[in-house]
N, C-alpha and C. Protein backbone atom coordinates (compact mmCIF):
# COMPACT_ATOMS: atom_id res chain seq x y z
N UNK A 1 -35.89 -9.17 91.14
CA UNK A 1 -35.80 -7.81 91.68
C UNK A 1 -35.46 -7.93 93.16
N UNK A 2 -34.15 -6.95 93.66
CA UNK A 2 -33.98 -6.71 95.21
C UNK A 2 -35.12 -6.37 95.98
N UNK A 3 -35.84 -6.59 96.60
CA UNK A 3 -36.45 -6.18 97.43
C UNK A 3 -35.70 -4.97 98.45
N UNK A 4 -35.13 -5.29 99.12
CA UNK A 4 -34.05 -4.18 99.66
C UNK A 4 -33.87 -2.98 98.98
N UNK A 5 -33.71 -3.04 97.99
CA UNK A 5 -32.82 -1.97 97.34
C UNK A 5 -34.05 -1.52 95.70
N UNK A 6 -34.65 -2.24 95.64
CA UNK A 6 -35.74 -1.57 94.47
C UNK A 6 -34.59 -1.98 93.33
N UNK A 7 -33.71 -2.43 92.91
CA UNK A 7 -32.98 -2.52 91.52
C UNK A 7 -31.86 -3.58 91.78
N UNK A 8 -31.60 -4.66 90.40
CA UNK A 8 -30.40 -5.25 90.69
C UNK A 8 -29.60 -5.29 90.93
N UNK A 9 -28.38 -5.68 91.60
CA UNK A 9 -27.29 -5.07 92.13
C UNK A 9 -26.09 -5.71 90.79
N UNK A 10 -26.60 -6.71 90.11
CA UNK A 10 -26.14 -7.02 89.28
C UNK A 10 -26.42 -6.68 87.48
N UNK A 11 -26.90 -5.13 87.87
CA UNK A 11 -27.29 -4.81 86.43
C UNK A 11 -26.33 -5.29 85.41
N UNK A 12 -27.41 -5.50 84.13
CA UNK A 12 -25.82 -5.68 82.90
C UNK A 12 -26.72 -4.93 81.85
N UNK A 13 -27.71 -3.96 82.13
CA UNK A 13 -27.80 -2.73 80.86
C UNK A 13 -29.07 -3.19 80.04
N UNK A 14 -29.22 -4.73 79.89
CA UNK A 14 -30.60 -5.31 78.94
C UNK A 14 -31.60 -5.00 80.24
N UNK A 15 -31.63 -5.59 81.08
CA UNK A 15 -32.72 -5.42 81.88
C UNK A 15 -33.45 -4.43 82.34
N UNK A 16 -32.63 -3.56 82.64
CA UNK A 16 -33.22 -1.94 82.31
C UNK A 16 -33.73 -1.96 81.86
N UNK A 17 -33.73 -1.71 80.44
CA UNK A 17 -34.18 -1.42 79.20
C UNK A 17 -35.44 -2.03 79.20
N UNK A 18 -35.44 -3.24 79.85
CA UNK A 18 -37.24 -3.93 79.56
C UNK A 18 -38.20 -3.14 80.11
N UNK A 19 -37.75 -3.31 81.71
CA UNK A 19 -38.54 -2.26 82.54
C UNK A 19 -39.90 -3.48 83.06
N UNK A 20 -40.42 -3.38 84.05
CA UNK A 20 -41.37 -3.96 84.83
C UNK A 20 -42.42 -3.16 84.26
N UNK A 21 -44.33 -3.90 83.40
CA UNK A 21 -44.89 -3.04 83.56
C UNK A 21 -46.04 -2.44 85.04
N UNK A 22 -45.55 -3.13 85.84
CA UNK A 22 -46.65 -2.61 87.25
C UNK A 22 -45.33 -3.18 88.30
N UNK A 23 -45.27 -1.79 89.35
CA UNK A 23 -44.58 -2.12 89.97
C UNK A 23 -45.51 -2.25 91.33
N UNK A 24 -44.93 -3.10 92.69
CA UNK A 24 -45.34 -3.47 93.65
C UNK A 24 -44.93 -2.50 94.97
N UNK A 25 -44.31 -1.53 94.43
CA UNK A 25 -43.48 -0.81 95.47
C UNK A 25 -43.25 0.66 94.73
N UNK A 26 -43.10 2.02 95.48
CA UNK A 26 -42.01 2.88 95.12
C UNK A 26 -40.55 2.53 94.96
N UNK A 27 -40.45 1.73 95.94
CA UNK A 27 -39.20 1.78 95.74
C UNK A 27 -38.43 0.56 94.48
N UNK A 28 -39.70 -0.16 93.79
CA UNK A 28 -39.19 -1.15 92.89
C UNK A 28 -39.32 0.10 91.83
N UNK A 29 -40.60 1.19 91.67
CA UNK A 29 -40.87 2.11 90.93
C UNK A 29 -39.32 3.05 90.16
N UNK A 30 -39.09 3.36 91.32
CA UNK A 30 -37.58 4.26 91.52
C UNK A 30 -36.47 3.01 91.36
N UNK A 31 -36.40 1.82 91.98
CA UNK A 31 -35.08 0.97 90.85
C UNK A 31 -35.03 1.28 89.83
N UNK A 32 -36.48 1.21 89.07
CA UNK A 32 -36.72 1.08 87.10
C UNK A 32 -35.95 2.20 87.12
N UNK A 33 -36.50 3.33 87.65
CA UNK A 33 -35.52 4.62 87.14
C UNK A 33 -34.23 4.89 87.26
N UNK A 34 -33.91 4.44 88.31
CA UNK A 34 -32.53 4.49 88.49
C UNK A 34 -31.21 3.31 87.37
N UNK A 35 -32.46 2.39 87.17
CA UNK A 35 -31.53 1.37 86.17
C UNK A 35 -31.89 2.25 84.51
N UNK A 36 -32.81 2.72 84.57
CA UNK A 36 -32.77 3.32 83.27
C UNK A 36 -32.03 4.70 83.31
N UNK A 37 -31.98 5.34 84.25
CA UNK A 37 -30.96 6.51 84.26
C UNK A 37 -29.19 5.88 84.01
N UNK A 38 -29.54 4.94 84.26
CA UNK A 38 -27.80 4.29 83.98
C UNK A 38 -27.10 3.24 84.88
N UNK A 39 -27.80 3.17 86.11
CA UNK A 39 -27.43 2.40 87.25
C UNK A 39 -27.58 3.99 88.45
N UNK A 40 -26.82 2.62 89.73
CA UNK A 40 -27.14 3.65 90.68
C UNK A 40 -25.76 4.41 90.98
N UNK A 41 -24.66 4.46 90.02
CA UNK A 41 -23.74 5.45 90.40
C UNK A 41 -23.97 6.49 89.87
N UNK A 42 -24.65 6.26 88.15
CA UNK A 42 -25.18 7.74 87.94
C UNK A 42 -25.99 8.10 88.33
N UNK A 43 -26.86 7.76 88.49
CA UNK A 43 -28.07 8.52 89.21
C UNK A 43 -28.27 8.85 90.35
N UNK A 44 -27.02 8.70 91.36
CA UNK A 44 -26.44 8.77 92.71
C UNK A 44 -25.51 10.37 92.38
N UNK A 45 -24.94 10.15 90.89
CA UNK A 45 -24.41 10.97 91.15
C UNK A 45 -24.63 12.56 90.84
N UNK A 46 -25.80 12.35 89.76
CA UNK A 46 -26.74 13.09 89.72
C UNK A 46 -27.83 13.63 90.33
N UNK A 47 -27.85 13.08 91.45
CA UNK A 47 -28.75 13.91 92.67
C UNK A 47 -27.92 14.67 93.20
N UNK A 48 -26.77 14.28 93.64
CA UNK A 48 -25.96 14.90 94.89
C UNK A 48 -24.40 14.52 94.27
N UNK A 49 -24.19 15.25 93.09
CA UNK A 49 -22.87 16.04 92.44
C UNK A 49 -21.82 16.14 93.39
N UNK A 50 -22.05 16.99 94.67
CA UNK A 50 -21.10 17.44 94.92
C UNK A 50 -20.24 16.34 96.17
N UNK A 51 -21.26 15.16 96.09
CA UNK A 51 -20.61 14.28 97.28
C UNK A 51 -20.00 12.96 96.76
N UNK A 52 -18.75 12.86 96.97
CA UNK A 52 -17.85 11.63 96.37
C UNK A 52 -18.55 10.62 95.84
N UNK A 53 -18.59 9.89 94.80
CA UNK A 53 -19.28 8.58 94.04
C UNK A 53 -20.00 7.71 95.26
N UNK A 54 -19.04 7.12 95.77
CA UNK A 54 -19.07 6.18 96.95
C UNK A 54 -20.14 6.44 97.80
N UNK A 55 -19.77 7.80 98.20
CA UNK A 55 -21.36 8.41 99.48
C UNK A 55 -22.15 7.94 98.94
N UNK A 56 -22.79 8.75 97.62
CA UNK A 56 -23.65 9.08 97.09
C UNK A 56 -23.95 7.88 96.64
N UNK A 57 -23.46 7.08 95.89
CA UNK A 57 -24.22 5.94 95.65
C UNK A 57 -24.57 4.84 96.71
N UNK A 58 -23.79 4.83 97.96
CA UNK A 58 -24.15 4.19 99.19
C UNK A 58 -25.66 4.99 99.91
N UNK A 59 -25.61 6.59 99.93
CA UNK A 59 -26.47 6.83 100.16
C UNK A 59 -27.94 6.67 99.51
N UNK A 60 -28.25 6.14 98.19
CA UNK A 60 -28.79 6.41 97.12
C UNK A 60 -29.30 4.68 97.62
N UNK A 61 -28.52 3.57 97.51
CA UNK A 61 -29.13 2.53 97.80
C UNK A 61 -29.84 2.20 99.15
N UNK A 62 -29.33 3.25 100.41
CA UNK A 62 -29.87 3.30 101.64
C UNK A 62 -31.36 3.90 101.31
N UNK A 63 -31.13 4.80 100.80
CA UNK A 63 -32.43 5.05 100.62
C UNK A 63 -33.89 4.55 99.99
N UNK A 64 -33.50 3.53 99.22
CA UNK A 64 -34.43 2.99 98.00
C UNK A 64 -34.18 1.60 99.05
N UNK A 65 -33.52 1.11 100.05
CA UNK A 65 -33.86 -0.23 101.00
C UNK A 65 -34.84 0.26 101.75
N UNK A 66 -35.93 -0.39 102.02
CA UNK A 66 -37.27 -0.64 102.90
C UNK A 66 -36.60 -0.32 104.22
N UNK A 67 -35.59 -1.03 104.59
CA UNK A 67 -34.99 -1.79 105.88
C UNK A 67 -34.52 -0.62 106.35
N UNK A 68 -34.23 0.65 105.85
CA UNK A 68 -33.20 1.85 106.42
C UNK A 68 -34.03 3.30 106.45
N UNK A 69 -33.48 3.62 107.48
CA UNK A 69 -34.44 5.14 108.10
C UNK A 69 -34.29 5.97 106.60
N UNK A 70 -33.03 6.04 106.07
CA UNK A 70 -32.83 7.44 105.07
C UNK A 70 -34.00 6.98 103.77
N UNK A 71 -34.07 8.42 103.58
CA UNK A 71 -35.74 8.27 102.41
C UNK A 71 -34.87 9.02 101.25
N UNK A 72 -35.37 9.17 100.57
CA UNK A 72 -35.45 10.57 99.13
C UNK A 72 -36.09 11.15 99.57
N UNK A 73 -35.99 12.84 99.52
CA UNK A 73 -36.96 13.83 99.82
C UNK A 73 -38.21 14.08 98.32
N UNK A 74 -39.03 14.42 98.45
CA UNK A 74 -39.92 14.55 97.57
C UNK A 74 -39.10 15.14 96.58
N UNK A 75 -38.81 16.23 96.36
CA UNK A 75 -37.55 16.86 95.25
C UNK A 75 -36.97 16.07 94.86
N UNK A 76 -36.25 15.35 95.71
CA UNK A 76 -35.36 14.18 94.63
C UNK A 76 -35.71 12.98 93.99
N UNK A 77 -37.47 12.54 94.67
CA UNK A 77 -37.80 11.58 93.65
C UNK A 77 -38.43 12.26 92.40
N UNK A 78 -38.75 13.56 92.32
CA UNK A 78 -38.90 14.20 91.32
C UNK A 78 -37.75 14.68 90.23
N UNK A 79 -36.25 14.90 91.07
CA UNK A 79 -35.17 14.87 90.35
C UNK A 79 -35.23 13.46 89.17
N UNK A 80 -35.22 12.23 90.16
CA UNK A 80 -34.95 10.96 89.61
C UNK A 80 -36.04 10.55 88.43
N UNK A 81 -37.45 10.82 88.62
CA UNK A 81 -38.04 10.48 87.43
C UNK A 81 -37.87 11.28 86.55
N UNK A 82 -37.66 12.61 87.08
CA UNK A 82 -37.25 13.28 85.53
C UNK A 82 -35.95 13.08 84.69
N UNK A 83 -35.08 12.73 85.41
CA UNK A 83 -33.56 12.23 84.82
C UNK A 83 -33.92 10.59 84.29
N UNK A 84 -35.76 9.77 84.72
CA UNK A 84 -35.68 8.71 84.21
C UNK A 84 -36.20 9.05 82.75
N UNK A 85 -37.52 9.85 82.91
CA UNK A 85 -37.86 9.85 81.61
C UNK A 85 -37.68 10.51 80.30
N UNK A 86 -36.41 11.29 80.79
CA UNK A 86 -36.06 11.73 79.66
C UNK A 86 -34.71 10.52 79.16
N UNK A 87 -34.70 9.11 79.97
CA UNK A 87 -34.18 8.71 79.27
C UNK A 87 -35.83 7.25 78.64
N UNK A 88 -36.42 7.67 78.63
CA UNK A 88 -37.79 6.73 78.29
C UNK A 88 -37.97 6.64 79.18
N UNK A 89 -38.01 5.96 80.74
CA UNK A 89 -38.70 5.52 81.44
C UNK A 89 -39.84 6.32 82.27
N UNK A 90 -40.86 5.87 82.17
CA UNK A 90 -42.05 5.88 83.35
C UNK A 90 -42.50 5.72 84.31
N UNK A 91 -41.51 4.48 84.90
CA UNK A 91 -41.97 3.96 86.12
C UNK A 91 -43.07 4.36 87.36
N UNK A 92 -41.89 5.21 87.88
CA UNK A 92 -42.19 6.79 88.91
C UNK A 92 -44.10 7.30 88.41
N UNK A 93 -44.12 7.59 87.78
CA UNK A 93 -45.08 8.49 87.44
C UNK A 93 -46.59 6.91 87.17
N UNK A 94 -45.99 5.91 86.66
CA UNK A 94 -47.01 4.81 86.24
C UNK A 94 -47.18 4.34 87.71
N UNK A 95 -46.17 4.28 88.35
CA UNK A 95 -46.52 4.05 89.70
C UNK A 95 -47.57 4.60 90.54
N UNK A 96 -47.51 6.06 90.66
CA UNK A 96 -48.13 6.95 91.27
C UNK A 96 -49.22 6.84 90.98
N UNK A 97 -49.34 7.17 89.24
CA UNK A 97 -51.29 6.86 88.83
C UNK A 97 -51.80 5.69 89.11
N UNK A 98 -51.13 4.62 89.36
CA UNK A 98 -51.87 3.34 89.60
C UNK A 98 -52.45 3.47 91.00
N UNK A 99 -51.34 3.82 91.74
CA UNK A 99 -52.03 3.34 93.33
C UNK A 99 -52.77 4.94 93.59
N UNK A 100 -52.82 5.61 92.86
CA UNK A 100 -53.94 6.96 93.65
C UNK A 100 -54.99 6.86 92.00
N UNK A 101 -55.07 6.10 91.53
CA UNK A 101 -56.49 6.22 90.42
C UNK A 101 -56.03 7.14 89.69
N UNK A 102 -55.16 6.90 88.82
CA UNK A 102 -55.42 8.21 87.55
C UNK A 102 -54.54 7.21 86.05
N UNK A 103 -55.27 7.96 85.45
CA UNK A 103 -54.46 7.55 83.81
C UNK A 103 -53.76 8.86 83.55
N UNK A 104 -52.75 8.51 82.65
CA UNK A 104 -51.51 9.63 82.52
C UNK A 104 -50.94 9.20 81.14
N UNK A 105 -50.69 10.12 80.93
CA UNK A 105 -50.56 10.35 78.92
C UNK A 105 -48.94 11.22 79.21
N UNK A 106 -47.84 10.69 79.15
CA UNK A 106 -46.59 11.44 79.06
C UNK A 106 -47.06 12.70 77.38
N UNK A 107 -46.36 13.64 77.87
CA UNK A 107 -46.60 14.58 77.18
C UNK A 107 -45.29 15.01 76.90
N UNK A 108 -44.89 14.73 75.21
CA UNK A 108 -43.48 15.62 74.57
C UNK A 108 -42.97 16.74 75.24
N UNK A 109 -41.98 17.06 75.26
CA UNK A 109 -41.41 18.63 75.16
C UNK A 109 -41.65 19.57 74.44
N UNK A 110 -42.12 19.06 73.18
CA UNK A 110 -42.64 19.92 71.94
C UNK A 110 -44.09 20.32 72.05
N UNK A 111 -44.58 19.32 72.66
CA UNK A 111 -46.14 19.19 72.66
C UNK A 111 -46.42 20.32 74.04
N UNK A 112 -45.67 20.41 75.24
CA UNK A 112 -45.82 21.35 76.25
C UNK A 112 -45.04 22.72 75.53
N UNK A 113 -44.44 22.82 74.52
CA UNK A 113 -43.58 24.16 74.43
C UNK A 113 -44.55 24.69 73.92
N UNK A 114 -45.81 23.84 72.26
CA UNK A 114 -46.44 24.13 71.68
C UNK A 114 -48.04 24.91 72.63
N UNK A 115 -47.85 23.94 73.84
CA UNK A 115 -49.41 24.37 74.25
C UNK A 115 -48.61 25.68 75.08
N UNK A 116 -47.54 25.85 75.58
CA UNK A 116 -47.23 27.64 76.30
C UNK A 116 -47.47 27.97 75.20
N UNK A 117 -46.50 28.00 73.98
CA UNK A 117 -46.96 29.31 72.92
C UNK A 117 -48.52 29.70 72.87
N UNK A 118 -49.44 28.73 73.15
CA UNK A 118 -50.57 28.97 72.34
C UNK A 118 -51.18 29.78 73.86
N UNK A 119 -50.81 29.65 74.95
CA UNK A 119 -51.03 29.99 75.83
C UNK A 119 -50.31 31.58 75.95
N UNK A 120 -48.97 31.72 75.69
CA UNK A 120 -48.62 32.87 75.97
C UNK A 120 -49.58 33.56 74.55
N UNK A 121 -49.89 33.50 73.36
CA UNK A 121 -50.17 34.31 72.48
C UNK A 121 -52.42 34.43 73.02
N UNK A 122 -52.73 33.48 73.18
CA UNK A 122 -53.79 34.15 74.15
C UNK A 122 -54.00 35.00 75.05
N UNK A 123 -53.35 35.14 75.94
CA UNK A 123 -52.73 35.70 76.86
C UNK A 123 -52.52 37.30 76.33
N UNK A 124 -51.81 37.38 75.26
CA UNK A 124 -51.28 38.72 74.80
C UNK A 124 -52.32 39.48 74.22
N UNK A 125 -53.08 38.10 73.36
CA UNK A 125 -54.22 38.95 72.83
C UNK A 125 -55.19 39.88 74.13
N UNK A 126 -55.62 38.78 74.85
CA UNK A 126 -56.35 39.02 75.95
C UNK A 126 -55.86 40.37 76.87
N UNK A 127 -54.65 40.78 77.22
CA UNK A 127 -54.21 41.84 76.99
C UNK A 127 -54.11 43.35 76.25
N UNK A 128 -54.33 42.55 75.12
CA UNK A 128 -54.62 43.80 73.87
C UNK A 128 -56.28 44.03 74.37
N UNK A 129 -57.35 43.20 74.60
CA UNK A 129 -58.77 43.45 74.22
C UNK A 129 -58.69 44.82 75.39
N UNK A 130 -58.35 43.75 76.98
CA UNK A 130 -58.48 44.95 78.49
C UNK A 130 -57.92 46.23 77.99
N UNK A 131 -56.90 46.14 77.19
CA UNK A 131 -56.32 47.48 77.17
C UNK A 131 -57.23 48.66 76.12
N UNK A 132 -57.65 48.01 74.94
CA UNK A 132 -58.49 48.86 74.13
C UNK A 132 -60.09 48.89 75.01
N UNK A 133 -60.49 48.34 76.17
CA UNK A 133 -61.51 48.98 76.70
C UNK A 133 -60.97 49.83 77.77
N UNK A 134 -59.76 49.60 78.51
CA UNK A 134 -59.70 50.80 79.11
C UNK A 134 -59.41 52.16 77.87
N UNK A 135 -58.60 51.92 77.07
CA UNK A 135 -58.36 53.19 76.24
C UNK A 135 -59.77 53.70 76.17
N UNK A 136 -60.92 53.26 75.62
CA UNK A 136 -62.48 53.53 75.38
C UNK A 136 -63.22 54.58 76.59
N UNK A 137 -62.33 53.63 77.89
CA UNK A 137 -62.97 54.22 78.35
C UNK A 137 -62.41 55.46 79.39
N UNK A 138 -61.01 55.87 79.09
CA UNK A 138 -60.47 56.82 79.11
C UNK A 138 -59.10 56.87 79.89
N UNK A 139 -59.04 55.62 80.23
CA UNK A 139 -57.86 55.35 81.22
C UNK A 139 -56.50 55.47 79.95
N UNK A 140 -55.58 55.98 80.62
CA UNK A 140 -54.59 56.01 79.92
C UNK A 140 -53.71 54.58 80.25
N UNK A 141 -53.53 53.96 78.83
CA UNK A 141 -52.51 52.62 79.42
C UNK A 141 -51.08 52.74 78.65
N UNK A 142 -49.99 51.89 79.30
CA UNK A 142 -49.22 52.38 79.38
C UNK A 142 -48.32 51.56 78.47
């Protein structure tokens, strides 16, 4: 692993895929993601679309080197793990719970759509009850 740069500069696509399980750094954290998002031209180019390949992926490795002022803004390391783990990876997020104490259970898309429904239909009920005690108690609802 680069130290500099958090990811190989010589990816070839298997190594990704393994993934480190404890990383020593954010910024080794955010390589994993960025090699599992595809390397760092896509995922360079998926932060910042609208700026030529080249910038963006020059800017993208400045940022993930120790050695250089430019950072990721909080938003965009949140862009990047989410563009990691919806391709599997964790890194980002296994990172975070390790060094601030927490365990973390990735949670489906299905499994969060399922707990809103159950949330919005509580919700509605709970709605219906307030409204049949104001009706009771004479308020007109609307």
């Amino acid at each position: 692993m680069n130290r500099s740069t958090g990811f190989h500069d010589s990816w070839n696509g298997v190594e990704a895929r393994q993934g480190a399980l404890f990383h020593e750094t954010m910024a080794d954290a955010l390589g994993s993601a960025v090699l599992a998002i595809g390397g760092p031209k896509k995922a360079a180019h998926a932060l910042w679309p609208a700026d030529p390949l080249v910038r963006s992926e020059t800017r993208l490795r400045a940022c993930l080197n120790a050695e250089r002022a430019e950072k990721l803004s909080p938003d965009e390391v949140i862009r990047l793990a989410k563009l990691a783990r919806a391709a599997g990876d964790h890194s980002v997020m296994q990172y975070l719970a390790a060094e601030l104490g927490y365990d973390i259970t990735p949670v489906e898309p299905e499994e969060q759509a399922a707990a809103l429904q159950r949330q919005f239909i509580a919700a509605v009920e709970e709605q219906r009850r307030i409204a049949d005690r104001l009706t009771r108690l004479g308020v007109k609802v609307a």
